[in-house]
PDB file of N, CA and C in Angstrom:
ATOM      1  N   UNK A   1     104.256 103.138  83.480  1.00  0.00           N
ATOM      2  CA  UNK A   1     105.609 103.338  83.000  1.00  0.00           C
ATOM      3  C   UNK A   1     106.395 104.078  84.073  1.00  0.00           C
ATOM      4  N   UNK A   2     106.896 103.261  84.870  1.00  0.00           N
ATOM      5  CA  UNK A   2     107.336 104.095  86.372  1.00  0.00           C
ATOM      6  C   UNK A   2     108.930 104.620  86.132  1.00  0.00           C
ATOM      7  N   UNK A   3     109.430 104.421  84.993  1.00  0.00           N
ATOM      8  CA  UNK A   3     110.504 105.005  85.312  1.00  0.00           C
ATOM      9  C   UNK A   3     110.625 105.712  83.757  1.00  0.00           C
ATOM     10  N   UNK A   4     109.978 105.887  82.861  1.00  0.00           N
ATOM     11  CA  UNK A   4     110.027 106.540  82.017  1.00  0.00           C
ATOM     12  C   UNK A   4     111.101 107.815  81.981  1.00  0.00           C
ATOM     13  N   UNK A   5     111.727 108.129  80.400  1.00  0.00           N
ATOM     14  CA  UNK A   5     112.479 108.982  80.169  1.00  0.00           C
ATOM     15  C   UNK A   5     111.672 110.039  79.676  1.00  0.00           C
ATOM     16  N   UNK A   6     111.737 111.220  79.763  1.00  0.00           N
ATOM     17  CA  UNK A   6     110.687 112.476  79.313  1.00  0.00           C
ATOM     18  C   UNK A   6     112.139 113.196  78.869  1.00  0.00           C
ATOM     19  N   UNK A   7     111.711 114.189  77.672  1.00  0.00           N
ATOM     20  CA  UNK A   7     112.593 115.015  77.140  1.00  0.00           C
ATOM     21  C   UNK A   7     111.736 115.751  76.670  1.00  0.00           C
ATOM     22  N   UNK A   8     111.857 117.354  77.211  1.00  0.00           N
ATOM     23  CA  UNK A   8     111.401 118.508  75.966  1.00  0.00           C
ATOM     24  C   UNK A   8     112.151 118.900  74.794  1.00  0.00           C
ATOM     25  N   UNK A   9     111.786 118.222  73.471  1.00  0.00           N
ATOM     26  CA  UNK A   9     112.242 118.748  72.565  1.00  0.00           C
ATOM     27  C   UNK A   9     112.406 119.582  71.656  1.00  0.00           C
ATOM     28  N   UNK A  10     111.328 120.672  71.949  1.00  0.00           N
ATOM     29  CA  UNK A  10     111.152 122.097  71.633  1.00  0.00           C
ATOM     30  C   UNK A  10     110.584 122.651  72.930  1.00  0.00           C
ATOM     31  N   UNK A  11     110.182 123.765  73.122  1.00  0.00           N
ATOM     32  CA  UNK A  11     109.211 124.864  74.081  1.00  0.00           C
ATOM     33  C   UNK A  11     109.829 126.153  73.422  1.00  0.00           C
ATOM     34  N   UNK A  12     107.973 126.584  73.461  1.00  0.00           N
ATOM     35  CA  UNK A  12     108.111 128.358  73.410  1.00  0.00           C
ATOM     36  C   UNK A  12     106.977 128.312  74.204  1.00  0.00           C
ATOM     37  N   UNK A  13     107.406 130.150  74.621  1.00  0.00           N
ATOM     38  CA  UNK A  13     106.250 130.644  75.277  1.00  0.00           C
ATOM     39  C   UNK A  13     106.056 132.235  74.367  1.00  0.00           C
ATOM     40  N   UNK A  14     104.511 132.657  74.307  1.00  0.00           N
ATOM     41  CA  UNK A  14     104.093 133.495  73.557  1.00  0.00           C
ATOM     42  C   UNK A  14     103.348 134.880  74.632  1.00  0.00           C
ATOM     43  N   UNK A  15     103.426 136.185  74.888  1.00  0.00           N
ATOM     44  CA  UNK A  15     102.834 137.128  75.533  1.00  0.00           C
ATOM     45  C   UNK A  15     102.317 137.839  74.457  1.00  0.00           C
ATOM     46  N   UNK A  16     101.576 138.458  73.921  1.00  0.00           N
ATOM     47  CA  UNK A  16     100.643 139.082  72.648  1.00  0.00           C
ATOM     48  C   UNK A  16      99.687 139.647  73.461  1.00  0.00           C
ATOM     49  N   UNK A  17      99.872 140.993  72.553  1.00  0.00           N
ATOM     50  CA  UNK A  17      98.510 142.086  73.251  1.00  0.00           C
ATOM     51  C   UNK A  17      97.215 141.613  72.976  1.00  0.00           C
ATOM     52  N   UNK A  18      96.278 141.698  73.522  1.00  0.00           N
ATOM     53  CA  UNK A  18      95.224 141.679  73.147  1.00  0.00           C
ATOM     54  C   UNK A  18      94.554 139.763  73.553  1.00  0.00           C
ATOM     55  N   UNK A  19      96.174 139.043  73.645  1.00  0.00           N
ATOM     56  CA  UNK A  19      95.947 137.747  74.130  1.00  0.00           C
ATOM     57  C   UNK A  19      96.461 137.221  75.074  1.00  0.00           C
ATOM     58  N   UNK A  20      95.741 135.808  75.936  1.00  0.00           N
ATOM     59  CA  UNK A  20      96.292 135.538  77.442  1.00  0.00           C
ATOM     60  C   UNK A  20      97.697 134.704  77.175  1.00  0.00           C
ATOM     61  N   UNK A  21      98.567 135.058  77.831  1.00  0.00           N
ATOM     62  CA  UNK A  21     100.005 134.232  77.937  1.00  0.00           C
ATOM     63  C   UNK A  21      99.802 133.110  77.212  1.00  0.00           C
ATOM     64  N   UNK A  22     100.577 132.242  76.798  1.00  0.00           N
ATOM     65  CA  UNK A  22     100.453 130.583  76.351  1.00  0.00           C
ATOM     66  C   UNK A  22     101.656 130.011  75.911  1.00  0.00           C
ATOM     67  N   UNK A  23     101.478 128.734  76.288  1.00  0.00           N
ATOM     68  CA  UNK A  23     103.157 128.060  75.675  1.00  0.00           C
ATOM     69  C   UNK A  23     103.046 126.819  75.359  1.00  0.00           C
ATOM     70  N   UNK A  24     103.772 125.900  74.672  1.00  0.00           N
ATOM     71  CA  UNK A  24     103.705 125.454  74.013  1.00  0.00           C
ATOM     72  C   UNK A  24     104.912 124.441  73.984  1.00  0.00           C
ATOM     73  N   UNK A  25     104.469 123.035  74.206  1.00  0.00           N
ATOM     74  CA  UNK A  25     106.436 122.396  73.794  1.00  0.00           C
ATOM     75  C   UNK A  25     105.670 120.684  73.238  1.00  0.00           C
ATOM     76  N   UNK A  26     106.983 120.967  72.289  1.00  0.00           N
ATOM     77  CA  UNK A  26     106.871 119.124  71.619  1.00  0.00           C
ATOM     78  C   UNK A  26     108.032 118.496  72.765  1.00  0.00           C
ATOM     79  N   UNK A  27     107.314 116.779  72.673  1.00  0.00           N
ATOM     80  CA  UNK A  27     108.285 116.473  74.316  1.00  0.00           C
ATOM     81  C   UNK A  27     108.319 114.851  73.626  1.00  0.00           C
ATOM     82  N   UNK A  28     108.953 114.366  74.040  1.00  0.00           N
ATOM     83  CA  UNK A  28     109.202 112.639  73.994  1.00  0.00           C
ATOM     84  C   UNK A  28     109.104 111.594  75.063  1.00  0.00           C
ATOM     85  N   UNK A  29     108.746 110.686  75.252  1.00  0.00           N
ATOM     86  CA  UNK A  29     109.119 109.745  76.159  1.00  0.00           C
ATOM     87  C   UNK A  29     109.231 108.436  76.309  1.00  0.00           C
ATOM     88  N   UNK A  30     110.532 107.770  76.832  1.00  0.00           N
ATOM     89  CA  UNK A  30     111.106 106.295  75.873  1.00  0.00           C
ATOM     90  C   UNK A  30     110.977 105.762  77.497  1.00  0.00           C
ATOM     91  N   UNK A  31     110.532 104.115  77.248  1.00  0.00           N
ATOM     92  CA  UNK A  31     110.082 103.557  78.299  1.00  0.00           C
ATOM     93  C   UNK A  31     110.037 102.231  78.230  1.00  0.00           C
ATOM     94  N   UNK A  32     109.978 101.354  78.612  1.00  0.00           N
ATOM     95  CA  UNK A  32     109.970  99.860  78.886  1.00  0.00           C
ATOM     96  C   UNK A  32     108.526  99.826  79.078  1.00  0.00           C
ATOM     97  N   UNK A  33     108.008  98.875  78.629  1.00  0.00           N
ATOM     98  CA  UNK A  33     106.484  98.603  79.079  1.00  0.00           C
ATOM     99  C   UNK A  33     106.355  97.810  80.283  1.00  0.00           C
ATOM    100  N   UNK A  34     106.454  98.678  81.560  1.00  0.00           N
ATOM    101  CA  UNK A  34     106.690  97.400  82.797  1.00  0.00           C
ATOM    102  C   UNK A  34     105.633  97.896  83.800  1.00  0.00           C
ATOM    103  N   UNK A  35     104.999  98.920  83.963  1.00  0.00           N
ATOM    104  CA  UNK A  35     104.379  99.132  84.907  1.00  0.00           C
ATOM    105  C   UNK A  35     102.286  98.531  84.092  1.00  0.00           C
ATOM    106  N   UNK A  36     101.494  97.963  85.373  1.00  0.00           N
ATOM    107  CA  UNK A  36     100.113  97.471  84.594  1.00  0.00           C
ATOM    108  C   UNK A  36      99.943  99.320  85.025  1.00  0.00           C
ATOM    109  N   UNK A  37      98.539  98.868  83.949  1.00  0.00           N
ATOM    110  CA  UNK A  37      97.819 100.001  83.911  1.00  0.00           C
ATOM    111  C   UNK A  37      97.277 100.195  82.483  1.00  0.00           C
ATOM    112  N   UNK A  38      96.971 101.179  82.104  1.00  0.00           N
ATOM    113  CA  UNK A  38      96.578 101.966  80.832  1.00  0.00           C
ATOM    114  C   UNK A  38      96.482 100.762  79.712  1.00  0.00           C
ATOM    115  N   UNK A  39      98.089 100.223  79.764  1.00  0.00           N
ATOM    116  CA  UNK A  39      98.317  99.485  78.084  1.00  0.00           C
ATOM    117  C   UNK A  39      98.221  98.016  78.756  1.00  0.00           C
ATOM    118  N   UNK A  40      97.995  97.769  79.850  1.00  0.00           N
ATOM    119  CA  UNK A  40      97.473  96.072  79.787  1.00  0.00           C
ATOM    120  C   UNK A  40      98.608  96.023  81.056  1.00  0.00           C
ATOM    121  N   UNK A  41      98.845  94.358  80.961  1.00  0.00           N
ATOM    122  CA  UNK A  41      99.754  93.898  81.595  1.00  0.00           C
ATOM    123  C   UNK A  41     101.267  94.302  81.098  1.00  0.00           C
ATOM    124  N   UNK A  42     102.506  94.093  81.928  1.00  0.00           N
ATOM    125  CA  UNK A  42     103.639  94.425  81.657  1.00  0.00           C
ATOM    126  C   UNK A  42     103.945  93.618  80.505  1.00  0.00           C
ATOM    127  N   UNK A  43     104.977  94.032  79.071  1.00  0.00           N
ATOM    128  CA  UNK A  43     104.980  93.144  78.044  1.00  0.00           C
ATOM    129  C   UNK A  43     106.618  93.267  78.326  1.00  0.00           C
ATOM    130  N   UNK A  44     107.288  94.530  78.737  1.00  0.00           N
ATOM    131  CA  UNK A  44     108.585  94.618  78.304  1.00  0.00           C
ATOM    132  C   UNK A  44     108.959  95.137  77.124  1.00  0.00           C
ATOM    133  N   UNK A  45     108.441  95.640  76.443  1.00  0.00           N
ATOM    134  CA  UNK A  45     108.043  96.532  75.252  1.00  0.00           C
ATOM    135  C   UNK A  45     108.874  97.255  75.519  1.00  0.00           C
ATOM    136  N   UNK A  46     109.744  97.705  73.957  1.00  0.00           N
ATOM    137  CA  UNK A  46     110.236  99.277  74.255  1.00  0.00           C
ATOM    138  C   UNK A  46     109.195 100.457  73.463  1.00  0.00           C
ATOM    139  N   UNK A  47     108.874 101.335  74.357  1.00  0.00           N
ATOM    140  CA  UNK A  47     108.033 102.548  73.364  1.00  0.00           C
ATOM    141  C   UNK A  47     108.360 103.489  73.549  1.00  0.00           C
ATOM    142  N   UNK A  48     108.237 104.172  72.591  1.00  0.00           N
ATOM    143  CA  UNK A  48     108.414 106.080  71.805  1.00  0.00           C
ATOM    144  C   UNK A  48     107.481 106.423  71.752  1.00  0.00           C
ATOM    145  N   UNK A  49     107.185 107.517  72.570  1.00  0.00           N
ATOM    146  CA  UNK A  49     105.937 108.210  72.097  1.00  0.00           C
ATOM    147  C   UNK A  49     106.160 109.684  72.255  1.00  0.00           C
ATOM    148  N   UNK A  50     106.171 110.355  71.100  1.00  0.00           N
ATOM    149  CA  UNK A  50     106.008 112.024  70.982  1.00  0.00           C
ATOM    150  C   UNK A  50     104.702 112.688  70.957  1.00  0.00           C
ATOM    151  N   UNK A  51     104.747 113.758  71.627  1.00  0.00           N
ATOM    152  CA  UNK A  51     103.383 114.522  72.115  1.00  0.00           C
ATOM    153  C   UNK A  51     103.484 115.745  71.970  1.00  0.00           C
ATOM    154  N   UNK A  52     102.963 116.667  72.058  1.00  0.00           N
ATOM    155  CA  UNK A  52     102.738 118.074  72.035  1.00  0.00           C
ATOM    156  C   UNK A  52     102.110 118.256  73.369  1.00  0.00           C
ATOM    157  N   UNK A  53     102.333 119.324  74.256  1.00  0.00           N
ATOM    158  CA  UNK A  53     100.990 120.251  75.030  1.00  0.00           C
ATOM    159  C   UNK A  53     101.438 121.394  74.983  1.00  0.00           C
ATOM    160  N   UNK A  54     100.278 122.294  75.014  1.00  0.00           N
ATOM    161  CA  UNK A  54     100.090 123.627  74.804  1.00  0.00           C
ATOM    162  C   UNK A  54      99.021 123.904  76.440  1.00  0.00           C
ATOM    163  N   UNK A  55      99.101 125.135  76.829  1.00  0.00           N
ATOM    164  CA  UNK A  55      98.554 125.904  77.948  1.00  0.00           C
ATOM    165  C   UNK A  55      98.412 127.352  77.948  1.00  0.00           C
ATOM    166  N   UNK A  56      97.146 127.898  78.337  1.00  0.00           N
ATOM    167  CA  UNK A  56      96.953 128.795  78.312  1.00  0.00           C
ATOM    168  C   UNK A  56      96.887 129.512  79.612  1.00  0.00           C
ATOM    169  N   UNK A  57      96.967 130.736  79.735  1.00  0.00           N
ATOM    170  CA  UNK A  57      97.273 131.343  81.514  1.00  0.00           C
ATOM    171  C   UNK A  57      96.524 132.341  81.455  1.00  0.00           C
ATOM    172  N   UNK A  58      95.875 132.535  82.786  1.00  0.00           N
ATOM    173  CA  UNK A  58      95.006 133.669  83.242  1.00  0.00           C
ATOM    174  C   UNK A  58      95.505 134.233  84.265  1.00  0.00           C
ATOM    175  N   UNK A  59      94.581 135.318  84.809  1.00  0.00           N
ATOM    176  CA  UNK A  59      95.266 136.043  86.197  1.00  0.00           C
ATOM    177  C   UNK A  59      94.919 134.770  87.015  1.00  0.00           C
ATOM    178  N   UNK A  60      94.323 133.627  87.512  1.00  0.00           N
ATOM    179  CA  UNK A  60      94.291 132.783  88.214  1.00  0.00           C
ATOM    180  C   UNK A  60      95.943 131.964  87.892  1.00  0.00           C
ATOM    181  N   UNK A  61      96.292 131.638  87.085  1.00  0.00           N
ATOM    182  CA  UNK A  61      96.765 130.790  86.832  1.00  0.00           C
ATOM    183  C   UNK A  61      95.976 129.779  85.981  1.00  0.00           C
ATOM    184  N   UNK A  62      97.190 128.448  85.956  1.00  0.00           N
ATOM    185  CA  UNK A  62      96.805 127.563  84.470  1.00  0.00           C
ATOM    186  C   UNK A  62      95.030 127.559  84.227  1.00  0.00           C
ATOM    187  N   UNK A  63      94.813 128.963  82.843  1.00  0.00           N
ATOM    188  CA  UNK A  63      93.169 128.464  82.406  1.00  0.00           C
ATOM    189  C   UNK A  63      92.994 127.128  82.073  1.00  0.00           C
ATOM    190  N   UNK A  64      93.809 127.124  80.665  1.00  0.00           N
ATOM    191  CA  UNK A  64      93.259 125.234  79.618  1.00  0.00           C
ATOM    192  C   UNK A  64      94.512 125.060  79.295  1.00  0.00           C
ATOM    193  N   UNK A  65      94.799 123.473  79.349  1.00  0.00           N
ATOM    194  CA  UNK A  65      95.523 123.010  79.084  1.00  0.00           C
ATOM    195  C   UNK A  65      95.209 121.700  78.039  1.00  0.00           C
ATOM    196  N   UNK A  66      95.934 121.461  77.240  1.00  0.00           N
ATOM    197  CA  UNK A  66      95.371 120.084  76.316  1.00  0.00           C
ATOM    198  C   UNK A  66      96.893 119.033  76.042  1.00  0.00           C
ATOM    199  N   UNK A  67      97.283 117.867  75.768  1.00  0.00           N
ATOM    200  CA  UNK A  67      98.304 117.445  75.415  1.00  0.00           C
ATOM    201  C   UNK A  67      97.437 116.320  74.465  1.00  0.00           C
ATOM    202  N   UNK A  68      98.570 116.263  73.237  1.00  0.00           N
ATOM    203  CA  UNK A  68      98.225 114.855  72.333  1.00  0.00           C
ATOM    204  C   UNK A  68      98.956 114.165  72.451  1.00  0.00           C
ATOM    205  N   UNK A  69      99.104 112.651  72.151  1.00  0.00           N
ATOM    206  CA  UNK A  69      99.811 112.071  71.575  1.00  0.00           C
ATOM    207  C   UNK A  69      99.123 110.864  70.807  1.00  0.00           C
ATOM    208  N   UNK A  70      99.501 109.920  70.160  1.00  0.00           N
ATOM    209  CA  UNK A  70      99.218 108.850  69.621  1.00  0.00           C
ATOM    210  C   UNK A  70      98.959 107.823  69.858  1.00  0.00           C
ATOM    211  N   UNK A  71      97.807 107.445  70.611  1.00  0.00           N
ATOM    212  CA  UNK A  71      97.661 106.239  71.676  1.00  0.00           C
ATOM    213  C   UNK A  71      97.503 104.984  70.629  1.00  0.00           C
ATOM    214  N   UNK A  72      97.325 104.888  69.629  1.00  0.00           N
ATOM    215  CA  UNK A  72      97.450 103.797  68.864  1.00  0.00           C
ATOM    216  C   UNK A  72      98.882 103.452  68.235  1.00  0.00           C
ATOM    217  N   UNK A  73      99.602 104.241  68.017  1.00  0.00           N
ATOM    218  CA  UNK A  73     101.010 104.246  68.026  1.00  0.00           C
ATOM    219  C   UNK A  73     101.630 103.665  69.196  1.00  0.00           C
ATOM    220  N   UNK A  74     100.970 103.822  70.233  1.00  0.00           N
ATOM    221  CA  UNK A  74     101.786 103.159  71.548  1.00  0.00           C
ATOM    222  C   UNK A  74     100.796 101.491  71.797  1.00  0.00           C
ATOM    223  N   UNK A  75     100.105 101.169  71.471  1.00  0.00           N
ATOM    224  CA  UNK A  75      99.137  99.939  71.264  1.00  0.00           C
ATOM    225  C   UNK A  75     100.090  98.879  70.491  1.00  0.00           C
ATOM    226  N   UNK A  76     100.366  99.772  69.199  1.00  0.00           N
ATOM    227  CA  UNK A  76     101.201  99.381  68.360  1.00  0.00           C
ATOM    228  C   UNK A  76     102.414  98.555  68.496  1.00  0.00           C
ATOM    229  N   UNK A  77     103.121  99.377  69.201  1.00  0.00           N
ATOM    230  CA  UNK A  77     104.120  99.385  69.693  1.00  0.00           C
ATOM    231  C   UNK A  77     104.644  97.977  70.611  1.00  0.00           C
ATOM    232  N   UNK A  78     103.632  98.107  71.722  1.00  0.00           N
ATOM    233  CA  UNK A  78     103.182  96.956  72.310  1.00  0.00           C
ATOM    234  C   UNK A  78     102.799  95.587  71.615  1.00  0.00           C
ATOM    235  N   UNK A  79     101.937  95.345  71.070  1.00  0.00           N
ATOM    236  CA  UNK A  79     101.415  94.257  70.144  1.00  0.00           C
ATOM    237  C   UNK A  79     102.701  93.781  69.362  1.00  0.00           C
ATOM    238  N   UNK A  80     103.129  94.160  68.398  1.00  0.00           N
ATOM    239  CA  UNK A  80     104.250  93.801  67.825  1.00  0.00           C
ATOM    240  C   UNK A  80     105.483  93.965  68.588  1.00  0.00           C
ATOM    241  N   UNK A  81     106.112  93.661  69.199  1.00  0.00           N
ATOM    242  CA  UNK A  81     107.080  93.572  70.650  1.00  0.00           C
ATOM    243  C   UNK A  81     106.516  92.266  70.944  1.00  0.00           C
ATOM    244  N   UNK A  82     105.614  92.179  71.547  1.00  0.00           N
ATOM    245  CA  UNK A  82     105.194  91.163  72.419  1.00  0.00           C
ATOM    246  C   UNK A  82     104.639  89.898  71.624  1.00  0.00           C
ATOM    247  N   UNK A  83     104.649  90.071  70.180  1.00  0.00           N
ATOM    248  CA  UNK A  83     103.860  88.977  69.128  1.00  0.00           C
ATOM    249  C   UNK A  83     105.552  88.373  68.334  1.00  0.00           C
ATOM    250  N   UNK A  84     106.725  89.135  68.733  1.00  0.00           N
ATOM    251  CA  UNK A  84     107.706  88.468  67.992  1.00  0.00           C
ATOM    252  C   UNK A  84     108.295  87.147  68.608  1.00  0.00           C
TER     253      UNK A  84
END
């Protein structure tokens, strides 16, 4: 998805005694299905997909980091687009 739109649609960040830094943001990203890779060949698909990641920080810098999103929601997405 080489030219994908990304938007953060929330972020916080949290400092708490006793715990390491961490932050947190819900994010979006709207895209044409044109680049191969991941979801197959190019379909031309339009997809939405919302995600969360969260990160945690040490005196090094970034400890763990995790992000979700809905990879069957974006399968989805694809298949029906490309089956109409």
């Amino acid at each position: 998805m080489p030219s994908a739109r990304f938007i953060i649609e929330h972020q916080i960040g949290c400092a708490d005694p006793l715990l390491s830094p961490r932050s947190a943001i819900n994010w979006s990203l709207t895209e044409l299905h044109e680049g191969l890779g991941r979801y197959g060949s190019p379909t031309g698909a339009e997809i939405h997909v919302t995600g969360v990641s969260h990160a945690e920080f040490g005196s090094r810098g970034l400890r763990r980091e995790i992000s979700l999103f809905d990879d069957i929601a974006i399968w989805k997405q694809i298949l029906v687009q490309s089956n109409v």
